[in-house]
Protein backbone atom coordinates (compact mmCIF):
# COMPACT_ATOMS: atom_id res chain seq x y z
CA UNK A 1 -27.66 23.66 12.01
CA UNK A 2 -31.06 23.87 10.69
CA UNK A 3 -29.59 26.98 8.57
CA UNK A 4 -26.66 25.02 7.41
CA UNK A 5 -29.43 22.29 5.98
CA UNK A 6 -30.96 25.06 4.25
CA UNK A 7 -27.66 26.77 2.40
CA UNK A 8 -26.88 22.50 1.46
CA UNK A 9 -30.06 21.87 -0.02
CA UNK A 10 -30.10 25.53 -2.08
CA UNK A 11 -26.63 24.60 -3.28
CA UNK A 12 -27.95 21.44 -4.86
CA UNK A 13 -31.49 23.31 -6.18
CA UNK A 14 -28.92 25.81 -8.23
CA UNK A 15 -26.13 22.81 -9.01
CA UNK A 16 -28.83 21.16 -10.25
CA UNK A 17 -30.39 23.40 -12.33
CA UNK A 18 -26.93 24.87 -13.51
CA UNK A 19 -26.14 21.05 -14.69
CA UNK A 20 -29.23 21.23 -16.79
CA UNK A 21 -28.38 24.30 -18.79
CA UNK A 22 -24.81 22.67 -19.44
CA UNK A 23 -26.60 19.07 -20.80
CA UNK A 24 -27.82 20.94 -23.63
CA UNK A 25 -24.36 22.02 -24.65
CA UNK A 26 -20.81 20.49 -24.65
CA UNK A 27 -20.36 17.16 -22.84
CA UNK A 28 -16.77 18.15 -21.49
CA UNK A 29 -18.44 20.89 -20.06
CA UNK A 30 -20.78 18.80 -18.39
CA UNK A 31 -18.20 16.47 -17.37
CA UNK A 32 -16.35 19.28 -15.57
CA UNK A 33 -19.12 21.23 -13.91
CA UNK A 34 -20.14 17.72 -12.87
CA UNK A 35 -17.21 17.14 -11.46
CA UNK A 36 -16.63 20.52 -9.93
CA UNK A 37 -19.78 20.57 -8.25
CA UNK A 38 -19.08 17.29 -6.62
CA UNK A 39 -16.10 18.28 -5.20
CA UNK A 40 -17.22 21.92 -3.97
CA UNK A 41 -20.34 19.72 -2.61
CA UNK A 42 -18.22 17.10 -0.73
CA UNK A 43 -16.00 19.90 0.62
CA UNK A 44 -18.81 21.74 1.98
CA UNK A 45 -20.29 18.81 3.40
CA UNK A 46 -17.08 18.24 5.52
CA UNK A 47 -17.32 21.32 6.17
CA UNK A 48 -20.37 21.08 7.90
CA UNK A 49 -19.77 17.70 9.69
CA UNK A 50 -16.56 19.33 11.44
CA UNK A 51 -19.13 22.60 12.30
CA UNK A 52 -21.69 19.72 13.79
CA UNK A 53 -19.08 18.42 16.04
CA UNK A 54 -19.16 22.00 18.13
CA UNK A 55 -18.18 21.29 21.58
CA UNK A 56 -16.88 17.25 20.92
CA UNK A 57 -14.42 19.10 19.13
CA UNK A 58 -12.38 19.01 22.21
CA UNK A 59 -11.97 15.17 22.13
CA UNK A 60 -10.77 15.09 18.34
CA UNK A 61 -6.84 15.75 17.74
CA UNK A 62 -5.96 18.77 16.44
CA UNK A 63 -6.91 19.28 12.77
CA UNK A 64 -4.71 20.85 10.07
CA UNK A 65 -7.31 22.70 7.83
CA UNK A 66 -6.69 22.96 4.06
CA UNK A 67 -8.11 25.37 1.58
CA UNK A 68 -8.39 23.20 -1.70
CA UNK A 69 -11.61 20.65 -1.38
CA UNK A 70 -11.16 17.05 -1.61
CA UNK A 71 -7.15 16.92 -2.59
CA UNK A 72 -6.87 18.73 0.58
CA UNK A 73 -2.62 18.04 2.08
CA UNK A 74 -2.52 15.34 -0.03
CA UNK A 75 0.13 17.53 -2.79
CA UNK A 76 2.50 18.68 0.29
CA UNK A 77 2.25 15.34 1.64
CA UNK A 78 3.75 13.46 -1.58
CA UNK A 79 5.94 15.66 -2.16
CA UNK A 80 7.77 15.39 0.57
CA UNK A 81 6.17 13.02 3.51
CA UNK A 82 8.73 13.46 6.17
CA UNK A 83 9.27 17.20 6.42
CA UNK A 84 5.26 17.68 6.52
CA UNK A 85 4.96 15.23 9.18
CA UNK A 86 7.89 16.93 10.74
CA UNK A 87 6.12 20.25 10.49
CA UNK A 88 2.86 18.77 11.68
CA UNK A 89 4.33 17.37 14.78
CA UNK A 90 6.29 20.52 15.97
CA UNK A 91 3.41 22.42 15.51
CA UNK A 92 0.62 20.40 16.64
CA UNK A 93 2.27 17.48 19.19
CA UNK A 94 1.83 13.69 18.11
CA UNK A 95 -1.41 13.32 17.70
CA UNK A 96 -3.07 15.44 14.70
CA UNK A 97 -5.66 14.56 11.38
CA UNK A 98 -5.58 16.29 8.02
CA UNK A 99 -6.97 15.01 4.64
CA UNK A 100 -5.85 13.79 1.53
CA UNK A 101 -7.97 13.04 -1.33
CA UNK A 102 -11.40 12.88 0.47
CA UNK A 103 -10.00 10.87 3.90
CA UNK A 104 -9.37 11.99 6.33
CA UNK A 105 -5.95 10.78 7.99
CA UNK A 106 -4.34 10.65 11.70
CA UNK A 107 -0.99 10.15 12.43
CA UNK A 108 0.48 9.20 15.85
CA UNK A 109 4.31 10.07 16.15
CA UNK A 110 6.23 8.96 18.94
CA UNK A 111 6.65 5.74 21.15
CA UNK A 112 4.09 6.99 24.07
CA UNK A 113 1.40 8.03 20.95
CA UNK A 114 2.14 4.70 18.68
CA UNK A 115 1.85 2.75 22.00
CA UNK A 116 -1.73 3.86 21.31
CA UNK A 117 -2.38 2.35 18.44
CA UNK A 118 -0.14 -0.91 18.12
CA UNK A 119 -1.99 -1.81 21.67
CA UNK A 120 -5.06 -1.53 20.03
CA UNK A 121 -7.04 -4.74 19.09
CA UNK A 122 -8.41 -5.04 15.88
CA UNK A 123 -11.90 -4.88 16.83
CA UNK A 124 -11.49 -1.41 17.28
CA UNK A 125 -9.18 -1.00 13.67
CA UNK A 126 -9.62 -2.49 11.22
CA UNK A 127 -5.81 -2.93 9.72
CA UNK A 128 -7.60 -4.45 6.43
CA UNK A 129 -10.01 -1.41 5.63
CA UNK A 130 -6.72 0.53 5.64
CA UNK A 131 -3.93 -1.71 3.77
CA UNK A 132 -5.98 -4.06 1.46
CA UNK A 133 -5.83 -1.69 -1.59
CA UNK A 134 -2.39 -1.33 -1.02
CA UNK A 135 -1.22 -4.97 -0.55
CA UNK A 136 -3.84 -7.01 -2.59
CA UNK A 137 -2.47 -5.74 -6.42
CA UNK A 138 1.20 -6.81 -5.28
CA UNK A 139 0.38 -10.10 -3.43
CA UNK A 140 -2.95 -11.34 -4.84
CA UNK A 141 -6.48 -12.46 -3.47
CA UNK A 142 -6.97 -14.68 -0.50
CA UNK A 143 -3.75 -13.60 1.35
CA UNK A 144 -2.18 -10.77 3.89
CA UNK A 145 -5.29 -7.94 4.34
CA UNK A 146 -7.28 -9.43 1.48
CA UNK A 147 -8.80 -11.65 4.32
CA UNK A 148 -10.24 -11.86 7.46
CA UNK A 149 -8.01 -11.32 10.55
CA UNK A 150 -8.41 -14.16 11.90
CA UNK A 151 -7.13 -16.03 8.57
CA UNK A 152 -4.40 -13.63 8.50
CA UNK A 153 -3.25 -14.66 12.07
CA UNK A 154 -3.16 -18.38 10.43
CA UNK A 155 -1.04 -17.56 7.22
CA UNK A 156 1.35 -15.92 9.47
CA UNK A 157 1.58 -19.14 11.70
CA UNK A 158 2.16 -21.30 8.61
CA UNK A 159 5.75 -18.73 7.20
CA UNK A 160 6.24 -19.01 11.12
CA UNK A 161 6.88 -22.43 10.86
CA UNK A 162 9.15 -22.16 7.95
CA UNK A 163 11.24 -19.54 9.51
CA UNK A 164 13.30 -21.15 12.78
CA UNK A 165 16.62 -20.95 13.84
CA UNK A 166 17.65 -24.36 11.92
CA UNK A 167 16.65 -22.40 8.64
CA UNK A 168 18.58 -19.31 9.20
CA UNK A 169 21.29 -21.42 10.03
CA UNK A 170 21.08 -23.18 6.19
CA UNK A 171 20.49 -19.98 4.86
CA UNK A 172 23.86 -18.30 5.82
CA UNK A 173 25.90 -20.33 3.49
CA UNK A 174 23.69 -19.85 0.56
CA UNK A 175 23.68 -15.93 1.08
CA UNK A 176 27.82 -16.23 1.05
CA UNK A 177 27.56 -18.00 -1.99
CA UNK A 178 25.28 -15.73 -3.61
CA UNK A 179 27.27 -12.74 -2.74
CA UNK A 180 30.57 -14.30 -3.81
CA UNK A 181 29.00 -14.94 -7.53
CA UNK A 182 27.40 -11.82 -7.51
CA UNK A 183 30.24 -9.67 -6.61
CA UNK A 184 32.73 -12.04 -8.58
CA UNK A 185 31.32 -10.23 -11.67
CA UNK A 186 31.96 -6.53 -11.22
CA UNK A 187 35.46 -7.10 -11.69
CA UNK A 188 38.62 -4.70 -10.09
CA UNK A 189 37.36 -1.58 -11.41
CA UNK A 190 34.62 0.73 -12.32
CA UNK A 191 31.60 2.05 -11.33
CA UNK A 192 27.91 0.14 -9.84
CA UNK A 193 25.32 2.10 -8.57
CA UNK A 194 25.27 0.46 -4.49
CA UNK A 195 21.37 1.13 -4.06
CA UNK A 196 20.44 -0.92 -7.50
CA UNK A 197 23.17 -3.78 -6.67
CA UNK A 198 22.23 -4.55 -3.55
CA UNK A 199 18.47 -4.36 -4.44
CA UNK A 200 19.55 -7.36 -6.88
CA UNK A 201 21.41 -8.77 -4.42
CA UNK A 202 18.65 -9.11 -1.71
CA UNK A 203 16.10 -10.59 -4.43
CA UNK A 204 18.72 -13.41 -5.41
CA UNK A 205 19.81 -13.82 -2.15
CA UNK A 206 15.44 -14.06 -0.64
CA UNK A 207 14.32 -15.87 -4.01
CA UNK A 208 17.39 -18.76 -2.92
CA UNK A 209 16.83 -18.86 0.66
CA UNK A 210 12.84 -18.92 0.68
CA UNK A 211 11.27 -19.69 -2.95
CA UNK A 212 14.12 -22.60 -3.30
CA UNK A 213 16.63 -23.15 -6.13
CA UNK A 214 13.88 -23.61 -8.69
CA UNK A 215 12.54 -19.89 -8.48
CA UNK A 216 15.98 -18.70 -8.07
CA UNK A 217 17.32 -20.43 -11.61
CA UNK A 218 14.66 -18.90 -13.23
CA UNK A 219 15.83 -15.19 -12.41
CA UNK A 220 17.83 -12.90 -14.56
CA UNK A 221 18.09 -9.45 -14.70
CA UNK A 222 14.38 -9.11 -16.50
CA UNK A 223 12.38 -11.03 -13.58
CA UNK A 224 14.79 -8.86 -11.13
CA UNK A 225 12.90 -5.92 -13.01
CA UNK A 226 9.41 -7.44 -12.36
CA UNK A 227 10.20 -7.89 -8.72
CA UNK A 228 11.16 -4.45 -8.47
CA UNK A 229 8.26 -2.68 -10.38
CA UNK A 230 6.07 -5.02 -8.01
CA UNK A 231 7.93 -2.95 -4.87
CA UNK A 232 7.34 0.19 -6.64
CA UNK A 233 3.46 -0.88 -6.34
CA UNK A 234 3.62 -0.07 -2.47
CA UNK A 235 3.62 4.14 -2.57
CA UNK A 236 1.47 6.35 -1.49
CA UNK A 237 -0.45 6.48 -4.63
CA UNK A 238 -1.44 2.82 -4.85
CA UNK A 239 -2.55 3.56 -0.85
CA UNK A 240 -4.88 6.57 -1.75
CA UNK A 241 -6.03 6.00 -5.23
CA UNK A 242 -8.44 3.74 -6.87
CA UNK A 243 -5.93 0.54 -8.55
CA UNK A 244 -7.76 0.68 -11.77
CA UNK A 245 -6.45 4.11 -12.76
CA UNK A 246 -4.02 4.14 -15.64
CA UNK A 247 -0.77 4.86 -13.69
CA UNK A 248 2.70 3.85 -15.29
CA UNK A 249 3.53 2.61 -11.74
CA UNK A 250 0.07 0.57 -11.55
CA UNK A 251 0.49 -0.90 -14.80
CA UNK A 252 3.88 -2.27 -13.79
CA UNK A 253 2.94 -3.44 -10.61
CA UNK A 254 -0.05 -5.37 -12.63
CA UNK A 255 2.51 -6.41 -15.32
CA UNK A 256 5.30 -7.98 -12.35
CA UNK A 257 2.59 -9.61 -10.76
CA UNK A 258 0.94 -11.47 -13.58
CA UNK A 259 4.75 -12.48 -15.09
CA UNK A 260 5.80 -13.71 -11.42
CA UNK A 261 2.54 -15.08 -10.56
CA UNK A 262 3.43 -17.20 -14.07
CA UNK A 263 6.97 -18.23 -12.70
CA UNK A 264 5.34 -19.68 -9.43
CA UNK A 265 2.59 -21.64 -10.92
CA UNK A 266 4.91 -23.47 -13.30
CA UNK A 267 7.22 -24.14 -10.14
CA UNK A 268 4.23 -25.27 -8.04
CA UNK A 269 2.28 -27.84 -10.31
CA UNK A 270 6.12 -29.23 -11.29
CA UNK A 271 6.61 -29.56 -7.51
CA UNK A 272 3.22 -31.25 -6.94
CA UNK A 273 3.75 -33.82 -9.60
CA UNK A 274 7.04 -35.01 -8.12
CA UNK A 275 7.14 -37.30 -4.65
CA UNK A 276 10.46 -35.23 -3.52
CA UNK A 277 10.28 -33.13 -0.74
CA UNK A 278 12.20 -29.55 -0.98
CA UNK A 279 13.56 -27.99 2.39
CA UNK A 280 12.15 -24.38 1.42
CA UNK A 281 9.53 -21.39 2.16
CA UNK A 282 8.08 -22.61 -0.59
CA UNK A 283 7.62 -26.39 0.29
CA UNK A 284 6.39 -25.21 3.66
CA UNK A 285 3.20 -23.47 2.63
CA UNK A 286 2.62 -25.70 -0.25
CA UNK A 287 2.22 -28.18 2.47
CA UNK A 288 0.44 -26.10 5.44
CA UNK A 289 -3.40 -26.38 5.30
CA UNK A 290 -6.07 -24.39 7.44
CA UNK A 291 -7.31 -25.60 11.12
């Protein structure tokens, strides 16, 4: 180990001094052997953590090793998820770790290995370490993994209480109606692409049933747009990468959210100022308060 300390710290000496040399120069080149340094740097370092773990190794799942630093899985893995998980598991069992863009990642596959983990209190895992990049963009601050557990627990109460039997039961009507105007336009012939339709059709049919009638007047084909580019926020990008990069697909999600976020508030304060009482999703938070 003591070895290993010594190859780290004569890695830096020479990064260090080869950085200096390149300061002088062109500051793209800089910027690259900056950033390639860092990278060869981190990769060594896990390197050597995985080294240090010697005979504990035998408690750790099996680890699938990758040859390029930091990315590491993370370009087999996007492009296509299920066959590498697939792979993974018939090779390795249900339990195994890799890495993708410096993290490393463990996936348990199966009923008996899940059981594991959705038994697990969240003491011992954290859900919002893991999912609070990912949801926070699409639904905002103070809500879902942006906060505390234990305020999460009490938001879910609250839609809880706004989803019983006796609402279902109201909702069933309005989803016929919605399907019989939406349908009533296609006509006897041609051709609809199903997957788009009945994307549409769920968001008129949800925004009706939960937001109330208000929300739902206010949708047309351009706010159905801004719902969906807020979806297309939850991908495996948005889960691994920083959310200020300049993605097309983060820029949309930014774009839906401010636009609906717009819609709501407008809804909301109209709602607020008025002594009527709606029999919605909506009217059920705006009326639920912490304990």
């Amino acid at each position: 180990m003591a070895a290993g300390a010594e190859t780290m710290l004569n890695l830096m000496e020479a990064g260090g001094s080869l950085l200096e040399r390149v300061a002088v120069g062109n500051p793209l080149s800089l910027v690259l052997a900056a950033s390639a340094f860092a990278l060869s740097l981190g990769y060594l370092f896990q390197l050597g953590y995985r080294r240090h773990l010697g005979s504990d190794q035998k408690n750790y799942p099996p680890f699938i090793s990758s040859g390029i630093p930091f990315l590491g899985h993370a370009i087999a893995f996007g492009k296509s998820p299920i066959e590498f998980l697939e792979n993974a598991y018939d090779k390795y069992g249900p339990v195994f770790s890799f890495t993708m863009v410096g993290k490393t990642f463990t996936y348990l596959l199966g009923s008996d290995a899940a059981a594991l983990l959705f038994n697990s209190k969240n003491e011992d895992l954290n859900a919002e370490d893991v999912y609070s990049r990912l949801t926070t963009p699409v639904f905002g601050r103070g809500v879902a993994y942006d906060v505390p557990n234990a305020i999460f627990l009490e938001q879910k109460k609250m839609l809880k209480t706004g989803l019983n039997i006796a609402q279902f039961r109201q909702h069933v009507s309005v989803i016929e109606e919605e399907t019989k105007e939406y349908f009533k336009a296609w006509g006897d012939r041609g051709e609809k692409n199903l997957f788009e339709a009945l994307s549409e059709l769920i968001i008129l049919t949800a925004s009706h049933c939960l937001h109330g009638k208000e929300i739902r007047g206010l949708l047309d084909e351009k706010v159905a747009q801004l719902y969906a580019d807020l979806d297309g926020g939850f991908t495996h990008a948005a889960w691994l990468l920083p959310g200020w990069l300049p993605l097309p697909s983060f820029r949309r999600r930014d774009r839906a959210h401010r636009e609906i976020k717009k819609i709501f508030y407008k809804v909301i304060q109209k709602r607020r100022k008025s002594e009527e009482k709606e029999d919605d999703m909506l009217q059920t938070l705006l009326d639920a308060s912490y304990k």
